[in-house]
Protein backbone atom coordinates (compact mmCIF):
# COMPACT_ATOMS: atom_id res chain seq x y z
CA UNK A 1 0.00 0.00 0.00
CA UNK A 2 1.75 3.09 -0.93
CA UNK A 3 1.75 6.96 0.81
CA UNK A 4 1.84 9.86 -0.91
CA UNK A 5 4.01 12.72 0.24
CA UNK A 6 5.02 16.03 -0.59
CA UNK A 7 8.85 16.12 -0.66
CA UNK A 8 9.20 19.67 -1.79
CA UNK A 9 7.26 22.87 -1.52
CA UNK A 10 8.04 26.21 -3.11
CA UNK A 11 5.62 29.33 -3.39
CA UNK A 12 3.88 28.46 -6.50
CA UNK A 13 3.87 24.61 -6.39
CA UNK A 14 4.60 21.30 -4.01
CA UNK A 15 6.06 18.25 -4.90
CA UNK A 16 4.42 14.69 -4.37
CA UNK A 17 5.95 11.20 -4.23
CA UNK A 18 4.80 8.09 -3.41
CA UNK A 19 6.12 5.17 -1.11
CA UNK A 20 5.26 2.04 -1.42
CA UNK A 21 7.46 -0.65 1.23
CA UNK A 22 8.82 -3.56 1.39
CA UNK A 23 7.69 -6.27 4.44
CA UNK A 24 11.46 -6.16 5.35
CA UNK A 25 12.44 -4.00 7.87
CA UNK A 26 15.58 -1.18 7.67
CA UNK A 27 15.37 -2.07 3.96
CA UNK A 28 17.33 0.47 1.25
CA UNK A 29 15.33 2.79 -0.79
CA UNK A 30 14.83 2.90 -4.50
CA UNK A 31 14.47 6.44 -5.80
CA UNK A 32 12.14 5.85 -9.50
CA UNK A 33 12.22 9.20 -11.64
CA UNK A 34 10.17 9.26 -14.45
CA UNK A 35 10.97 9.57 -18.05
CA UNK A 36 8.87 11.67 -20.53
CA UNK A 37 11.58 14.03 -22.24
CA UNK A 38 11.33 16.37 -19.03
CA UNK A 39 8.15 17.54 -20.76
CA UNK A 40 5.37 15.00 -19.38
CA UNK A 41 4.83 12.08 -16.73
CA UNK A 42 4.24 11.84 -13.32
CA UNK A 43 5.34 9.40 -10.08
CA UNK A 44 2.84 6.87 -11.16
CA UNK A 45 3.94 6.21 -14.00
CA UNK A 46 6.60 3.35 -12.64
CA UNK A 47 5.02 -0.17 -13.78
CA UNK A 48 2.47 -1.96 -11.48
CA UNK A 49 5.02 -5.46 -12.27
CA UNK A 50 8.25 -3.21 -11.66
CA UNK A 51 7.67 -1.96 -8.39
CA UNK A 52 6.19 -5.54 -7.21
CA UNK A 53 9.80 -6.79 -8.70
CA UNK A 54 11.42 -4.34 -6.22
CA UNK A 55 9.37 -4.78 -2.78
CA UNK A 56 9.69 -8.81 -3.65
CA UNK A 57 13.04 -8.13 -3.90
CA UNK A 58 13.61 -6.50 -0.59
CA UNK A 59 13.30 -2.79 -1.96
CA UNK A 60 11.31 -0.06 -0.61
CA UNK A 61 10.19 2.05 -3.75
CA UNK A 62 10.32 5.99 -3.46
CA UNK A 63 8.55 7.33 -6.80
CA UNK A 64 9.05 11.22 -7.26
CA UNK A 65 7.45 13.75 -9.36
CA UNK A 66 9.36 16.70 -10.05
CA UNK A 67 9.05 19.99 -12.10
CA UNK A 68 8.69 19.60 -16.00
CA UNK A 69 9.95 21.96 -18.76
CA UNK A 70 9.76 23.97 -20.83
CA UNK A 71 8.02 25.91 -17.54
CA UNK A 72 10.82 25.06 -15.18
CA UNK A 73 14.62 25.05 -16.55
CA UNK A 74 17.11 21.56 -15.50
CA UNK A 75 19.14 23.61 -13.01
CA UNK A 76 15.97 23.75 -10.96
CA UNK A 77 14.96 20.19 -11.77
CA UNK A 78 18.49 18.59 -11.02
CA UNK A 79 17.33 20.64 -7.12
CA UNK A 80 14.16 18.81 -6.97
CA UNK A 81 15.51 15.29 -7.23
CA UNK A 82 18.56 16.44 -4.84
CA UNK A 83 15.90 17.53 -2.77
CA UNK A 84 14.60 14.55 -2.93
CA UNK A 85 17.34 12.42 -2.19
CA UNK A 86 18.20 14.98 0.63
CA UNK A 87 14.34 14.37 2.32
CA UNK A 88 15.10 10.49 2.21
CA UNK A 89 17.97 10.95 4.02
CA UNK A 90 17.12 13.44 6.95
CA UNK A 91 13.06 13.68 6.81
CA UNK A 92 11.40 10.24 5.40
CA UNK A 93 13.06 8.50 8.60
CA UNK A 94 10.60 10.07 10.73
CA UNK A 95 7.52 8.70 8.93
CA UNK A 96 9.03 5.43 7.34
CA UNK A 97 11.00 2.86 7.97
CA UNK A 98 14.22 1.90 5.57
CA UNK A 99 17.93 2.56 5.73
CA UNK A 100 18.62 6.12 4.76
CA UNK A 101 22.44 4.90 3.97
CA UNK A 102 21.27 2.51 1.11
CA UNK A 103 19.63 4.55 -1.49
CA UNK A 104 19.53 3.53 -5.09
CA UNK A 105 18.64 6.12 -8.28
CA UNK A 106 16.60 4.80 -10.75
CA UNK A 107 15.34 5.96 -14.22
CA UNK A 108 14.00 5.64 -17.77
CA UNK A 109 15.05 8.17 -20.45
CA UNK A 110 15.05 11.40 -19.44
CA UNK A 111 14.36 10.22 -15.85
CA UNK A 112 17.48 8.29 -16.39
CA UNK A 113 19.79 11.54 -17.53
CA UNK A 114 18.31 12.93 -14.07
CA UNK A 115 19.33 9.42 -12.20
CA UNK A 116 22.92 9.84 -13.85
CA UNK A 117 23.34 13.79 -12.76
CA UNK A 118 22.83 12.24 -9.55
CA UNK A 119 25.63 11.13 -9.56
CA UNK A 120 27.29 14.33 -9.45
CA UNK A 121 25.42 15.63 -6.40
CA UNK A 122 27.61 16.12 -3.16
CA UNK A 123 24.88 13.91 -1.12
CA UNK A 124 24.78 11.29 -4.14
CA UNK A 125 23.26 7.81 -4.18
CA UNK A 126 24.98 4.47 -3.63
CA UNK A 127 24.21 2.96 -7.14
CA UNK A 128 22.50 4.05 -10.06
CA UNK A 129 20.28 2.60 -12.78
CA UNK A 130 19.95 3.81 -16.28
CA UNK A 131 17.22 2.86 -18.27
CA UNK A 132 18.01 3.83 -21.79
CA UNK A 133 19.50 6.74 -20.57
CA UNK A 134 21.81 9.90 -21.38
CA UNK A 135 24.72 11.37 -20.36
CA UNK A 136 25.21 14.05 -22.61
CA UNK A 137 22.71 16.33 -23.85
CA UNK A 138 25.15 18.76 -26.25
CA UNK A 139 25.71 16.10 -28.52
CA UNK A 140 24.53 16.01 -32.18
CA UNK A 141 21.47 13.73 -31.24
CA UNK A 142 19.91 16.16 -28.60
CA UNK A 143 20.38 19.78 -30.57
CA UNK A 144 19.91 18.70 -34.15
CA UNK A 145 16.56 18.14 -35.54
CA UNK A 146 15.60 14.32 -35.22
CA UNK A 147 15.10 12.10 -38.27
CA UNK A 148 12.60 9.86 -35.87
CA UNK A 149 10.47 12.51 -35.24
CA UNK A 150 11.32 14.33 -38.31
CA UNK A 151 9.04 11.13 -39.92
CA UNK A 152 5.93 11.75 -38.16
CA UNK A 153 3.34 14.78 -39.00
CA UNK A 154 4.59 18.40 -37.97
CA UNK A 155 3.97 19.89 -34.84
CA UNK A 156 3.53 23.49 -35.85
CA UNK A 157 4.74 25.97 -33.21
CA UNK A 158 1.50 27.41 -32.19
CA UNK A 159 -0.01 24.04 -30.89
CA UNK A 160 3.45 23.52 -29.23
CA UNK A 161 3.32 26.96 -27.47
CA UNK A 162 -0.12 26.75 -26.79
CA UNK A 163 0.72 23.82 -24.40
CA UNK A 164 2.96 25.30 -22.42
CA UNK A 165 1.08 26.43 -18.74
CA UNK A 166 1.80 29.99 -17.42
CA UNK A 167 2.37 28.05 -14.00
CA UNK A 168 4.71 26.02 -12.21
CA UNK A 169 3.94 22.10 -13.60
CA UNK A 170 5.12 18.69 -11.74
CA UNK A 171 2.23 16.51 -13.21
CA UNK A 172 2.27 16.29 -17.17
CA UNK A 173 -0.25 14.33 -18.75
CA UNK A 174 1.59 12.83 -21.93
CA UNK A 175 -1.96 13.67 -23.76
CA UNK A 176 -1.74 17.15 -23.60
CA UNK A 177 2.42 17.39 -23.16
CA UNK A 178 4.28 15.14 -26.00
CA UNK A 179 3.25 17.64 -28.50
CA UNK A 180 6.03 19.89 -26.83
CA UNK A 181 8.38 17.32 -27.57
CA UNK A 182 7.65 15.93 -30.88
CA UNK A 183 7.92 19.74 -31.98
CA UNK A 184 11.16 20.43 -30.01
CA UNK A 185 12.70 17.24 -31.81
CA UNK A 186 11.50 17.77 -35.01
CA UNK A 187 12.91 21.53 -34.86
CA UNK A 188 15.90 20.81 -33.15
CA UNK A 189 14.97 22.98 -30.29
CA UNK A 190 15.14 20.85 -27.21
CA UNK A 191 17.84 22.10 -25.21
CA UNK A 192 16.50 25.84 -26.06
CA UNK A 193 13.25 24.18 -24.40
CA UNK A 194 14.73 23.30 -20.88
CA UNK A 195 17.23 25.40 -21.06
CA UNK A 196 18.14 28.89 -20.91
CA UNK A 197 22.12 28.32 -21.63
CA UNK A 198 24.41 27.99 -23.85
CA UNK A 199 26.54 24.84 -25.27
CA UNK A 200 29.36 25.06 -23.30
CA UNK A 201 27.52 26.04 -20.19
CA UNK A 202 24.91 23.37 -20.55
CA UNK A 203 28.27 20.71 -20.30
CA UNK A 204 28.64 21.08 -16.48
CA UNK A 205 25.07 19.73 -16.78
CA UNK A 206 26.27 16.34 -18.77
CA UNK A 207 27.23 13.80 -16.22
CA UNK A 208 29.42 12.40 -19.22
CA UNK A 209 31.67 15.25 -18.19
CA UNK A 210 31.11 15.15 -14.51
CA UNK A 211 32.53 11.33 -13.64
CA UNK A 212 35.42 11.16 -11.27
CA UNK A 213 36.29 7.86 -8.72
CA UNK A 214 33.33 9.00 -6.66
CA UNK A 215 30.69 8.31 -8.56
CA UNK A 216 28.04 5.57 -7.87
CA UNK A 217 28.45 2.04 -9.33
CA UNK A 218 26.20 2.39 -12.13
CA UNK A 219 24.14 0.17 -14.40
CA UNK A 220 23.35 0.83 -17.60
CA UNK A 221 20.50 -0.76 -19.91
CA UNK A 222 19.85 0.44 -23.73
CA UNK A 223 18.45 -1.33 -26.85
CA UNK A 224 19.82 -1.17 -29.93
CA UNK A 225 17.56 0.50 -32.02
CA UNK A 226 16.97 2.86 -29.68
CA UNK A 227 15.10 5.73 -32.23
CA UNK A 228 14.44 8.51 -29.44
CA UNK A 229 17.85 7.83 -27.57
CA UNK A 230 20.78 6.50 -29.15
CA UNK A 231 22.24 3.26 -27.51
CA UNK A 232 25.86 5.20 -28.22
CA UNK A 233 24.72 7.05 -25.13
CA UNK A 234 24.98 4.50 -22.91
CA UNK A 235 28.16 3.34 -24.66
CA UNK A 236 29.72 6.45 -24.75
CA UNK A 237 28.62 6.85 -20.92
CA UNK A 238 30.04 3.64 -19.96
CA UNK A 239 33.00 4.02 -21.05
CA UNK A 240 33.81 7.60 -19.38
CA UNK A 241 32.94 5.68 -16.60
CA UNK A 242 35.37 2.87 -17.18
CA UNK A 243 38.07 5.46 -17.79
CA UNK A 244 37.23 7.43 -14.11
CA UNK A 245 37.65 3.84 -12.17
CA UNK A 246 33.69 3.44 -11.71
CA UNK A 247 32.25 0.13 -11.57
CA UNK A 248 29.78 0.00 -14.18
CA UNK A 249 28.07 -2.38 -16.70
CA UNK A 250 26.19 -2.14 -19.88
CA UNK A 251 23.26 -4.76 -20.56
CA UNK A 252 22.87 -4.24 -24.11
CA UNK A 253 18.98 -5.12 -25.33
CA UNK A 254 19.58 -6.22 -29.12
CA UNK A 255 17.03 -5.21 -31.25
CA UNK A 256 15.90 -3.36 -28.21
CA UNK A 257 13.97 0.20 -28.48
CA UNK A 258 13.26 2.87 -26.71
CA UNK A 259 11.17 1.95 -23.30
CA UNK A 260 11.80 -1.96 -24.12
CA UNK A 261 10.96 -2.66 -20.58
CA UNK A 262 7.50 -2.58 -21.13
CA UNK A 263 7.53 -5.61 -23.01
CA UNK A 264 7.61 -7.34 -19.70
CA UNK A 265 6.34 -10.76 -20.90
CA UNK A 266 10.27 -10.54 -23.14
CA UNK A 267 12.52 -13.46 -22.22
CA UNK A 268 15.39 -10.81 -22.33
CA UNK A 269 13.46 -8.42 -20.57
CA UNK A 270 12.74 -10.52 -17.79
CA UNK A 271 16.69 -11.85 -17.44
CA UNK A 272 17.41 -7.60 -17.76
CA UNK A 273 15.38 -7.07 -14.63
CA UNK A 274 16.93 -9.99 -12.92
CA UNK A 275 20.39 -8.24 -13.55
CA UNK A 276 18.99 -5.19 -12.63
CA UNK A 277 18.05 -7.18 -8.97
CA UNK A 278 21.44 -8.66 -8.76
CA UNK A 279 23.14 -5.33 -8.93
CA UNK A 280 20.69 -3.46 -6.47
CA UNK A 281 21.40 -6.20 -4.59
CA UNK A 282 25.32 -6.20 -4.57
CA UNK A 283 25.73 -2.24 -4.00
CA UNK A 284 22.81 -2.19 -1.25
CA UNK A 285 22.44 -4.86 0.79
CA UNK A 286 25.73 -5.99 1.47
CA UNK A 287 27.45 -5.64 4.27
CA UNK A 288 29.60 -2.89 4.89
């Protein structure tokens, strides 16, 4: 049975997540962040069969919403899911029981990028899980106009801006929200979209760029023919982790596409997730 919280307030908006435990007591945490190009989604978006994977698996589940773009820029939505690694740690031990010192990140697409900036926070998590993921959002692939979307009918720029809310928005139905996307892509306009900087500036924003010795073991899962996010991502990201020392592996989904998990009746999804387990497993319920 989950809880719903609010993790965050500010003066125009609060911030909800929801809990859902494990039977096992002093259990580590799993924070889920949800994809949805930092445009749309919300905290219930994790799978019904992935979070019963988890609390089977010992995990308590800690499902976040946080602020969406283009209405709120990524410097102030890497501080919400800091903020919310920061409230497990000092604030959720008051209402709920797990170990605040065994926190796992995470994350599908862009809710992935956000699980791997993480791991550049000073209060960062002890292993992190990338689902189709990226680490680098100045590369050709995010600021060029996309030949997937570039297929599919036209957004035109009126619908596009129409969408976007005068207010503050953590909940983003992908009904009325993936039209902001499929124009930014087909335009080339993301980054301009959920961000207000420039190339070079956005790089201190690239975990790619970020990884030293202290960063979180990390997993990393891509498919590939990946058409939204290219599996060189996840390539190129393991291997600047490989070259800073960090422990890290790539399960690479052949044939795999974008949000390939949700295929959960796969044969090679299913032995993905049980990899998935066996790492959580290693890097938070050891013994230290």
């Amino acid at each position: 049975m989950k809880t719903t919280v609010v993790y965050k307030k500010g003066e125009q908006f609060e911030i909800k997540a929801d809990f859902y435990p494990t039977s096992i007591q002093f259990a580590p945490v799993i924070v889920y962040i949800h994809g949805g190009g930092l445009f749309w989604g919300y905290r219930e978006d994790i799978k019904a069969e992935q979070v019963e994977l988890y609390i089977q698996a010992g995990f308590n589940v800690f499902s976040i919403d946080y602020r969406l773009a283009p209405e709120t820029k990524i410097p102030d939505i890497k501080t919400d899911i800091a903020d919310a690694l920061s409230w497990l740690k000092f604030e959720g031990i008051k209402q709920f029981d797990y170990n605040p010192e065994k926190i796992a990140v995470i994350g599908g697409s862009a809710g992935s990028y956000l699980a791997l900036l993480s791991g550049t926070f000073d209060l960062k998590p002890q292993a992190i899980v990338s689902f189709y993921g990226y680490g680098d959002i100045t590369g050709e692939w995010a600021i060029k106009p996309s030949p997937h979307y570039k297929k599919m009918t036209p957004v035109p720029k009126e619908l596009a801006d129409m969408l976007v809310s005068n207010e503050v928005i953590t909940v983003g139905p992908i009904q009325k929200r993936y039209a902001i996307y499929m124009y930014a892509r087909q335009n080339g306009v993301w980054i301009d979209k959920i961000s207000d900087m420039d190339i070079q500036e956005l790089q201190s924003l690239c975990p790619i760029y970020a990884v030293n010795a202290d960063y979180p073991p990390t997993l990393l899962l891509h498919g590939t023919i990946d058409e939204d996010v290219p599996y060189e991502q996840s390539v190129f990201m393991s291997e600047a982790l490989t070259k800073a020392g960090v422990e890290n592996q790539l399960i690479t989904i052949p044939n795999g596409k974008h949000v390939f998990d949700e295929d959960w009746q796969s044969v090679t999804v299913q032995n993905a997730f049980d990899d998935v387990i066996q790492f959580l497993r290693k890097h938070l319920q050891k013994d230290n």
